[in-house]
N, C-alpha and C. Protein backbone atom coordinates (compact mmCIF):
# COMPACT_ATOMS: atom_id res chain seq x y z
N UNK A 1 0.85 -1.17 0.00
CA UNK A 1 0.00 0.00 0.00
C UNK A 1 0.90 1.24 0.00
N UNK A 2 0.73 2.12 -0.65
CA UNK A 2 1.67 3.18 -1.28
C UNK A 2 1.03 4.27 0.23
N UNK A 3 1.90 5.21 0.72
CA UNK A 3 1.46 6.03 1.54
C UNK A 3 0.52 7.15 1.34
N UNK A 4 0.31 7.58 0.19
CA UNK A 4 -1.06 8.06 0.17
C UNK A 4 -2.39 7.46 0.74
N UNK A 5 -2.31 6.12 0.55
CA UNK A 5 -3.80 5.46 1.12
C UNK A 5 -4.01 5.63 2.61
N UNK A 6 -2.53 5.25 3.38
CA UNK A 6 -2.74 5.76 4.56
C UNK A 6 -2.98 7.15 4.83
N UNK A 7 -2.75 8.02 4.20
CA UNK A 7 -2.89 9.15 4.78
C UNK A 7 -4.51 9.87 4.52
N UNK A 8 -5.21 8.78 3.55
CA UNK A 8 -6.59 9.05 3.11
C UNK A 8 -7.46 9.79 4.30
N UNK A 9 -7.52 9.00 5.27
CA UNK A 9 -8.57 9.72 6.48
C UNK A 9 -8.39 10.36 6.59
N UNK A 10 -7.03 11.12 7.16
CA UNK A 10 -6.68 12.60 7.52
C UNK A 10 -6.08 13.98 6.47
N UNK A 11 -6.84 13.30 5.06
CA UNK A 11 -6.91 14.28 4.18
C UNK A 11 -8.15 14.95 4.50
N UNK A 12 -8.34 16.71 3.37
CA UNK A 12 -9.68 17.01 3.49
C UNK A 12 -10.64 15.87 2.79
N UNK A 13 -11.59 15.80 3.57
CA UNK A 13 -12.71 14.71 3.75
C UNK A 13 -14.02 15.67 2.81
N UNK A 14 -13.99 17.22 2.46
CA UNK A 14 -14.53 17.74 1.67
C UNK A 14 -14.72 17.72 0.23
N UNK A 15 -13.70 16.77 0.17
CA UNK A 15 -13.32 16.34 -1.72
C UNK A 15 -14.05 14.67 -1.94
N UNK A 16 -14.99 14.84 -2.37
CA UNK A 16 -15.67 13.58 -2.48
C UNK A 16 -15.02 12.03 -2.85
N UNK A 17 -13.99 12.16 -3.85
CA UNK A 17 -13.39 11.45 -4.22
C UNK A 17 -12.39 10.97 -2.80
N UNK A 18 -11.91 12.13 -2.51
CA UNK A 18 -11.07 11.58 -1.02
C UNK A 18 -12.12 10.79 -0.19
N UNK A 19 -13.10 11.60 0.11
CA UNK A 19 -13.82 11.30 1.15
C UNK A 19 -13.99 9.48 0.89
N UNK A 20 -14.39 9.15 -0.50
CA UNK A 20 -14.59 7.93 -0.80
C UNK A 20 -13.71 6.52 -0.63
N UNK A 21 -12.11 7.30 -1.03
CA UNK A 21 -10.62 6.82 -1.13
C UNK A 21 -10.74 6.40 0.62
N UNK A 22 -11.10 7.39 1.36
CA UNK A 22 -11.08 7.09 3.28
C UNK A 22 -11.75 5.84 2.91
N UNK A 23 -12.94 5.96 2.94
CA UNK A 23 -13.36 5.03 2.92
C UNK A 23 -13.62 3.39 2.69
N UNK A 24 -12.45 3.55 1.49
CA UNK A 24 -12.38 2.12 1.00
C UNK A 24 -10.86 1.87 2.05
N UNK A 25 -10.05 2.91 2.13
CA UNK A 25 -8.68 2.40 3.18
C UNK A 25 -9.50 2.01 4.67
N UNK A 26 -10.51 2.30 5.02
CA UNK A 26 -10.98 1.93 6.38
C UNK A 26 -11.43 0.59 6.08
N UNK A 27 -12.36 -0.04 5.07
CA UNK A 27 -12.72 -1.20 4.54
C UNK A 27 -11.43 -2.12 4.64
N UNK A 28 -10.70 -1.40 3.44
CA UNK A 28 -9.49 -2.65 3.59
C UNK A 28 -8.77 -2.98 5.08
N UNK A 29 -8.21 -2.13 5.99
CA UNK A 29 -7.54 -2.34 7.31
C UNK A 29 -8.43 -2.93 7.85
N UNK A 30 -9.92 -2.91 7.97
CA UNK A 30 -10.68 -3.60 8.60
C UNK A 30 -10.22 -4.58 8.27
N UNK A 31 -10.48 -5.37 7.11
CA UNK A 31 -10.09 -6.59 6.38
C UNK A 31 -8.63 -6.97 7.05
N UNK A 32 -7.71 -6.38 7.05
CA UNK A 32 -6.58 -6.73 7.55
C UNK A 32 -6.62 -7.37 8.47
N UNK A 33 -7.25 -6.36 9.97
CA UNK A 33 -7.08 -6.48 11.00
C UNK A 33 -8.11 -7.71 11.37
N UNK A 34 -8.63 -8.33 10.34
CA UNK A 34 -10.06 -9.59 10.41
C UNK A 34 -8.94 -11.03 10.39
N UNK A 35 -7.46 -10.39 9.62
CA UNK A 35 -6.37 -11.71 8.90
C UNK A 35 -6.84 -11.91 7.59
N UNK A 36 -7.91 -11.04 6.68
CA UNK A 36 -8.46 -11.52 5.57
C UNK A 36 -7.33 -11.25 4.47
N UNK A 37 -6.52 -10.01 4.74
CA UNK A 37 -5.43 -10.07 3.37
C UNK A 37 -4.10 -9.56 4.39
N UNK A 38 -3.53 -9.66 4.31
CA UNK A 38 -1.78 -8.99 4.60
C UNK A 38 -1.45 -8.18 3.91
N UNK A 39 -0.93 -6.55 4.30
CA UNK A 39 -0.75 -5.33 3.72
C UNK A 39 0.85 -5.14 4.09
N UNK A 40 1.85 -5.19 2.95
CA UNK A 40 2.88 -5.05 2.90
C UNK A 40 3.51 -3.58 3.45
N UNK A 41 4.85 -3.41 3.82
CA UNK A 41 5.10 -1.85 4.18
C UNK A 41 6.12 -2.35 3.35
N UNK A 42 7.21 -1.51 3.61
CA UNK A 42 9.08 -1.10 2.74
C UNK A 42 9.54 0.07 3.72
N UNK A 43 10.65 -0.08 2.87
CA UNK A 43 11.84 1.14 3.73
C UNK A 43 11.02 2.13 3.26
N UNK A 44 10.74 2.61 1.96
CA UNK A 44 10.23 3.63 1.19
C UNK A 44 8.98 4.29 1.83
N UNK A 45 8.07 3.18 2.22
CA UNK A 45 7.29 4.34 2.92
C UNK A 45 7.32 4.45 4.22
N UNK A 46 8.02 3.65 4.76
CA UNK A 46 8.52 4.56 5.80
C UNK A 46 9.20 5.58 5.58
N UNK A 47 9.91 6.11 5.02
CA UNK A 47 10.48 7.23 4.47
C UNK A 47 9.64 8.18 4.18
N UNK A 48 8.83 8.25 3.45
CA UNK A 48 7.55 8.83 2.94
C UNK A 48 7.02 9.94 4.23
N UNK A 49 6.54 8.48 5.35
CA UNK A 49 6.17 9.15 6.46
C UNK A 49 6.75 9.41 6.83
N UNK A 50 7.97 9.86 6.87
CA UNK A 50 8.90 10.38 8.36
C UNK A 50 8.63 11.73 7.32
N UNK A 51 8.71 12.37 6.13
CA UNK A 51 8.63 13.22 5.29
C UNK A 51 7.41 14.44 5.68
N UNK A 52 6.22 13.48 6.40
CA UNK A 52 5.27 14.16 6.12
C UNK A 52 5.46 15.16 7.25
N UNK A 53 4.85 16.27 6.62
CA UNK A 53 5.38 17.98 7.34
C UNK A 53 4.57 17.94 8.92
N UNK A 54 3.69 17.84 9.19
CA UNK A 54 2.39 17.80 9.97
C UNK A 54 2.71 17.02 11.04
N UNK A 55 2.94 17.28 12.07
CA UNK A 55 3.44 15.57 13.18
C UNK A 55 2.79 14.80 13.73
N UNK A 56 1.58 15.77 14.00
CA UNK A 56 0.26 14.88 14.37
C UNK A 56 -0.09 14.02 13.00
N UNK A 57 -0.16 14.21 12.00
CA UNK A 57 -0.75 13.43 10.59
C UNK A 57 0.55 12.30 10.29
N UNK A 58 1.60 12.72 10.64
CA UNK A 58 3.09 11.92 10.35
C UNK A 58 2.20 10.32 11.40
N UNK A 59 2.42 11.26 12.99
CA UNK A 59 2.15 10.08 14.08
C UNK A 59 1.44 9.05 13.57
N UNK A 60 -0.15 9.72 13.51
CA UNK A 60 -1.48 8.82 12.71
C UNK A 60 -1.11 8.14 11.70
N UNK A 61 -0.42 8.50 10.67
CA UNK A 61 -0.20 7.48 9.75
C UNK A 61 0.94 6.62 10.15
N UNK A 62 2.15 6.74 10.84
CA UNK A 62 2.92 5.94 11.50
C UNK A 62 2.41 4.84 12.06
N UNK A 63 0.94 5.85 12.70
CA UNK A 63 0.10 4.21 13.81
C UNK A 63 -0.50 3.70 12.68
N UNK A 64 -1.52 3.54 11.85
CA UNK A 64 -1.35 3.05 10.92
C UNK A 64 -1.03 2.05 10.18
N UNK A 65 0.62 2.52 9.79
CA UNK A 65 1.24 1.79 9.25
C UNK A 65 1.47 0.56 10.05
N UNK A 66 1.94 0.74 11.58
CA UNK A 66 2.94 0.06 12.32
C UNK A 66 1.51 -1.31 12.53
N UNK A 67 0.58 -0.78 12.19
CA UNK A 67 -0.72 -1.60 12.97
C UNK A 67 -1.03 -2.34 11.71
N UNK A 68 -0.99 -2.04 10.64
CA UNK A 68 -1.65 -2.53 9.60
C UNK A 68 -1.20 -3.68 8.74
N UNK A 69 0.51 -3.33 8.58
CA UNK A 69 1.53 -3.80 8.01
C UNK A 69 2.78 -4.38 9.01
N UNK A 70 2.53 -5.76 9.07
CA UNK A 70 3.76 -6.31 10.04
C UNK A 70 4.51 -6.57 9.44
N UNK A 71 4.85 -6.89 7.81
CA UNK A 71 5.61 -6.95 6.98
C UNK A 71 6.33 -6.05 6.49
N UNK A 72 8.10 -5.74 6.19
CA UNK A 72 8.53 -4.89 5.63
C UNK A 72 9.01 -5.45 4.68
N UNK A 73 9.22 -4.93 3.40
CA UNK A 73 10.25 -5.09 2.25
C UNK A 73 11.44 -4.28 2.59
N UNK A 74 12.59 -4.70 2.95
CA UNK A 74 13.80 -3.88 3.05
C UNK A 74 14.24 -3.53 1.28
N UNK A 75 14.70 -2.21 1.14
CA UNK A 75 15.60 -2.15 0.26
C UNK A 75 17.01 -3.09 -0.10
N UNK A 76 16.74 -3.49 -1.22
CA UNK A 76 18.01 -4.19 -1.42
C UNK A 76 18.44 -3.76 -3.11
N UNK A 77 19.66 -4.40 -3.55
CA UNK A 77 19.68 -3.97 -4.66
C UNK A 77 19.15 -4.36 -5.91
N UNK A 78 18.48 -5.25 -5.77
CA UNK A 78 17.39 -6.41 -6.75
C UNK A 78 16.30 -5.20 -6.83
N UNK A 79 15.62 -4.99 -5.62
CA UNK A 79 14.59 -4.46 -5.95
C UNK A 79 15.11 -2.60 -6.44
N UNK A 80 16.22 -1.90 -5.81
CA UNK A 80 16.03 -0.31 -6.67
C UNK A 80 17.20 -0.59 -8.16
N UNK A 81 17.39 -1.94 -8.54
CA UNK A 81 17.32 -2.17 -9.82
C UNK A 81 16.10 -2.14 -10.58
N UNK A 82 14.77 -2.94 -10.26
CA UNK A 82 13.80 -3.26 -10.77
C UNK A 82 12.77 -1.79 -10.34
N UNK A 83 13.53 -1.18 -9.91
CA UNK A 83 12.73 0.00 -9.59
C UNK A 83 13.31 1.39 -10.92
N UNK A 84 14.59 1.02 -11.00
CA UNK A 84 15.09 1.84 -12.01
C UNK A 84 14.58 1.18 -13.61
N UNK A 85 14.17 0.22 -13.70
CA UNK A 85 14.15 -0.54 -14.95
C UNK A 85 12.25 0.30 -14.89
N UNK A 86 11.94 -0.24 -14.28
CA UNK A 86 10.17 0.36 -14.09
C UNK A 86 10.13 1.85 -14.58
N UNK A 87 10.55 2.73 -13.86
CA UNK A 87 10.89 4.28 -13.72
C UNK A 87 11.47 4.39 -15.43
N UNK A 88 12.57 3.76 -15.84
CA UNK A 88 12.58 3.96 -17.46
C UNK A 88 11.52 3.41 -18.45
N UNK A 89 10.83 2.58 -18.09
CA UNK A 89 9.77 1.86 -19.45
C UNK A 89 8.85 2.65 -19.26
N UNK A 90 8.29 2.97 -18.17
CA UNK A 90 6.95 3.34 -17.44
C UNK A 90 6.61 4.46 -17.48
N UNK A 91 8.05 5.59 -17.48
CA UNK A 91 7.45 7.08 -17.00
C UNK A 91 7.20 7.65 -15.61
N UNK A 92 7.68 6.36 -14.47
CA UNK A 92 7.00 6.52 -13.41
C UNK A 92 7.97 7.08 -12.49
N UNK A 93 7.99 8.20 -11.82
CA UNK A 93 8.86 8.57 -10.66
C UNK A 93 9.95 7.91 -10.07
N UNK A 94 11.19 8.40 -9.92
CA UNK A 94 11.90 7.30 -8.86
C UNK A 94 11.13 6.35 -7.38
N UNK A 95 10.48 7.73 -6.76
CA UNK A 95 10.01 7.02 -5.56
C UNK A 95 8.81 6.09 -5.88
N UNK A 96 8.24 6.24 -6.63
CA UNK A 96 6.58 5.54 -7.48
C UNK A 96 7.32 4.19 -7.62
N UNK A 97 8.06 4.55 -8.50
CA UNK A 97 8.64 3.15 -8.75
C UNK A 97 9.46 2.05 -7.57
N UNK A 98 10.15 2.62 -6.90
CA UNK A 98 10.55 1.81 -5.31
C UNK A 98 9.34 1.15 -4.87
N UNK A 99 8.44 2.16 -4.92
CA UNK A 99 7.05 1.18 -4.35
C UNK A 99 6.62 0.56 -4.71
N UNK A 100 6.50 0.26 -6.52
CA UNK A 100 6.10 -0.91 -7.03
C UNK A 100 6.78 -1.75 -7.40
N UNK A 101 8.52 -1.39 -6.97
CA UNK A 101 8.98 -2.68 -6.70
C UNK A 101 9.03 -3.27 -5.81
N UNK A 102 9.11 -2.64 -4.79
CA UNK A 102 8.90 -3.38 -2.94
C UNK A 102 7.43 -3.81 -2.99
N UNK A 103 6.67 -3.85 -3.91
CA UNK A 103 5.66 -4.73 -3.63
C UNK A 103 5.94 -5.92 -4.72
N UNK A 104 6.27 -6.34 -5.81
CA UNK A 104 7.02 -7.17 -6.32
C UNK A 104 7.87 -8.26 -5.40
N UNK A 105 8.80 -7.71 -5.24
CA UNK A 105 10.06 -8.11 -4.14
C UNK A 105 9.24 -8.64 -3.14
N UNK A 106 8.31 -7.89 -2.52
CA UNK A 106 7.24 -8.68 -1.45
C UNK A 106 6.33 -9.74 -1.55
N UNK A 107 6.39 -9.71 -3.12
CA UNK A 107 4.83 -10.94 -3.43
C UNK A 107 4.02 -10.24 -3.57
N UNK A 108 3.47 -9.20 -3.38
CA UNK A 108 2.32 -8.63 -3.36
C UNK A 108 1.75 -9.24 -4.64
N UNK A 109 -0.14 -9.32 -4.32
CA UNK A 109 -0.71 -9.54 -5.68
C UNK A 109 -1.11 -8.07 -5.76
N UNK A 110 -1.27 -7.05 -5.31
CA UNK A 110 -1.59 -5.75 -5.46
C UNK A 110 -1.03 -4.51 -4.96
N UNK A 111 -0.79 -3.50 -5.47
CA UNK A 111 -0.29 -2.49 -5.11
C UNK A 111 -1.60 -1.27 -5.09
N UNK A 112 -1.81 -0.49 -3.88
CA UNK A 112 -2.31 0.16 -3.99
C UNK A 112 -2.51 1.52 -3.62
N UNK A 113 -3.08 2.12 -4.40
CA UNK A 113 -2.37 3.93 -4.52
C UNK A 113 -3.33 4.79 -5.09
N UNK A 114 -3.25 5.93 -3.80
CA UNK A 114 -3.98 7.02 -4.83
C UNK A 114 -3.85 8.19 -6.01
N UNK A 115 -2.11 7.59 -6.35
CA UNK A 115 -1.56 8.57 -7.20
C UNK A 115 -1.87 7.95 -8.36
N UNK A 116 -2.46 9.34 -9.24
CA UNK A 116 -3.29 9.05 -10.46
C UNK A 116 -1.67 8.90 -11.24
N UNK A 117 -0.86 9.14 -11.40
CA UNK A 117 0.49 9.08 -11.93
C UNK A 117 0.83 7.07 -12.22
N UNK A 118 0.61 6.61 -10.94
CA UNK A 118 0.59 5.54 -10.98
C UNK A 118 -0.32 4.58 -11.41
N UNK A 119 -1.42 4.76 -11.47
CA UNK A 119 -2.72 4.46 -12.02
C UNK A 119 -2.34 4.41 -13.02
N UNK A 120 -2.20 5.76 -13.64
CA UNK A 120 -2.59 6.21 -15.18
C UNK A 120 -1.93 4.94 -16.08
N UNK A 121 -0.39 4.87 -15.58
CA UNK A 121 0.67 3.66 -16.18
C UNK A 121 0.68 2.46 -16.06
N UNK A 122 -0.60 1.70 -15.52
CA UNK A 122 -0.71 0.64 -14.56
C UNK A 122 -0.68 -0.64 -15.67
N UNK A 123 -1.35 0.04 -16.92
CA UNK A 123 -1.12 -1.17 -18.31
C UNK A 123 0.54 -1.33 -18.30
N UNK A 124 1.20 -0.32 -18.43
CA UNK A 124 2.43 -0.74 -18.81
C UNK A 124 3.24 -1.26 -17.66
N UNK A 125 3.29 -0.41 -16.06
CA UNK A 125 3.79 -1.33 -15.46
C UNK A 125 3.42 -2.93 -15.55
N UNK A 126 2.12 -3.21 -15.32
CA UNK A 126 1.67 -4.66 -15.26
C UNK A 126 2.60 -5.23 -16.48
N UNK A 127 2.24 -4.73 -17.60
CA UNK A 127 2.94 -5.67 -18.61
C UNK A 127 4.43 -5.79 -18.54
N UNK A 128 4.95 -4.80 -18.24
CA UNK A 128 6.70 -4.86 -17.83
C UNK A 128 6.78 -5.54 -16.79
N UNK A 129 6.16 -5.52 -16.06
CA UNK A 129 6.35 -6.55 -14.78
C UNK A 129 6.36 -8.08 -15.18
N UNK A 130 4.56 -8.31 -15.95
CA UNK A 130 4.64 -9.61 -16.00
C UNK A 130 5.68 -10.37 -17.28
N UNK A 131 6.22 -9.42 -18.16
CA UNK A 131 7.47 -9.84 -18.64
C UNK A 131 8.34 -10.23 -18.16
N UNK A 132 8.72 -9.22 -16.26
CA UNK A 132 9.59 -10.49 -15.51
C UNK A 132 9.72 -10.91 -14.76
N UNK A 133 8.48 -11.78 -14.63
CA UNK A 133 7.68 -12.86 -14.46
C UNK A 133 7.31 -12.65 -12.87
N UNK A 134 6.79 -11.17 -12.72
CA UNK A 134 6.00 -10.30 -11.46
C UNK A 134 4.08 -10.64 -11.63
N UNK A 135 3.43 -10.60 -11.35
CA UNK A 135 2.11 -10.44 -11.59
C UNK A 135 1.15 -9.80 -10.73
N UNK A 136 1.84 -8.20 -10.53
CA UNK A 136 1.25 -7.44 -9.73
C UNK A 136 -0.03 -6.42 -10.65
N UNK A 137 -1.09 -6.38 -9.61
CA UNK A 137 -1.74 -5.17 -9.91
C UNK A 137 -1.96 -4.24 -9.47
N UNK A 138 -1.59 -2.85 -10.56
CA UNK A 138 -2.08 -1.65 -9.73
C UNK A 138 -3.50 -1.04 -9.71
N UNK A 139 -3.70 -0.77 -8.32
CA UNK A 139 -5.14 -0.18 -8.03
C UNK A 139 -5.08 0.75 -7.55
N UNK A 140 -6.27 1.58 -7.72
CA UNK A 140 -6.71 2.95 -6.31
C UNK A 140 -7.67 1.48 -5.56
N UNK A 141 -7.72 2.23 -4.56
CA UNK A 141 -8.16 1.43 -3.39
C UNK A 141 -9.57 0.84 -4.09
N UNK A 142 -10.64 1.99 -4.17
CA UNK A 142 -11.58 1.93 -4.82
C UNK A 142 -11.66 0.63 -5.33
N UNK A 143 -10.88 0.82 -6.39
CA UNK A 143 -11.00 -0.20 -7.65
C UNK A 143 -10.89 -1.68 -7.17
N UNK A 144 -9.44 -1.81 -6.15
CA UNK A 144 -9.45 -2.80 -5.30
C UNK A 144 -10.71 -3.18 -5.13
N UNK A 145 -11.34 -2.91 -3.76
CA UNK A 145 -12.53 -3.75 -3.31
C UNK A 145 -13.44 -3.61 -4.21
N UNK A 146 -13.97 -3.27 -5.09
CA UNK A 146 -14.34 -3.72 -5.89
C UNK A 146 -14.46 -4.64 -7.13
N UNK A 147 -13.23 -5.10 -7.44
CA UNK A 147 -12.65 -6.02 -8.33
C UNK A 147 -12.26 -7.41 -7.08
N UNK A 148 -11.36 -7.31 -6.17
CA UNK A 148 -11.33 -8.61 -5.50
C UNK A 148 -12.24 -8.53 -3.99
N UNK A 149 -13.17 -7.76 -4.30
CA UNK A 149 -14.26 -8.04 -3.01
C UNK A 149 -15.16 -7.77 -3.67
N UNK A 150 -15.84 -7.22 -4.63
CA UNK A 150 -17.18 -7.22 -5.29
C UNK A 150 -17.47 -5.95 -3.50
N UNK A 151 -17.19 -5.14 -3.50
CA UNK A 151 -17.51 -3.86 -2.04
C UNK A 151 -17.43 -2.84 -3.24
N UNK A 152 -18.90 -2.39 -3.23
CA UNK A 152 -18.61 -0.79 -3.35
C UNK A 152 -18.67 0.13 -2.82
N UNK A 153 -18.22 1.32 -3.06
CA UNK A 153 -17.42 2.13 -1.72
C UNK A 153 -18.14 3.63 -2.69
């Protein structure tokens, strides 16, 4: 889960689309915290959060994270290889790309994010991925429970 999703709740909740994005991240951690799926972390977003300006919003998403995700992907050099190879086919950010390789590197069957950046490229990551021989998908949360939970949000 890319650190935008965590930080969904304690965005403005006045933007409908956010408001909705909260919503499906409260769905999924529920799910977590049920044992129904396992939500990967990485060095990267921990990084992310130590970034965020706000300390009260840093904390909250720290708890969060620390609660949600017992799993880390450490950085290694396999994965900010496969992160640099992504970032050139893809178009996708250095840090965008760390994250969708630390979910790779992790197993993840899904990556999920509210950056439309990442979205937008999600045909080509998938297909560069499953060229080597990854079979991740990218989602906004949304899309998630709705595609592998039939939940609409």
């Amino acid at each position: 889960m890319d650190t935008n999703v965590y930080c969904r709740p304690l965005d403005d909740q006045g933007n409908r689309r956010i408001r909705r994005e909260s919503m499906a991240f409260l769905e999924i951690a529920d799910r977590a915290l049920r044992g129904e799926i396992r939500i990967l972390s990485s060095d990267y977003v921990k990084f992310e959060i130590e970034r965020i300006q706000d300390p009260l919003k840093r904390k909250d998403v720290r708890g969060f994270e620390r609660t949600l995700s017992p799993v880390n992907v450490n950085s290694t050099s396999q994965l900010r290889a496969l992160a640099r190879d992504i970032a050139t086919r893809c178009g996708v950010n250095a840090l965008d790309a760390l994250h969708v390789s630390s979910a790779c590197i992790g197993g993840a069957e899904f990556l999920l994010t509210c950056d439309d950046e990442i979205v937008d490229r999600k045909f080509c990551i998938e297909k560069f991925l499953a060229e080597k021989g990854y079979w991740l998908k990218v989602r906004n949360p949304i899309e998630y429970l709705q595609e592998r939970w039939r939940v609409k949000v």
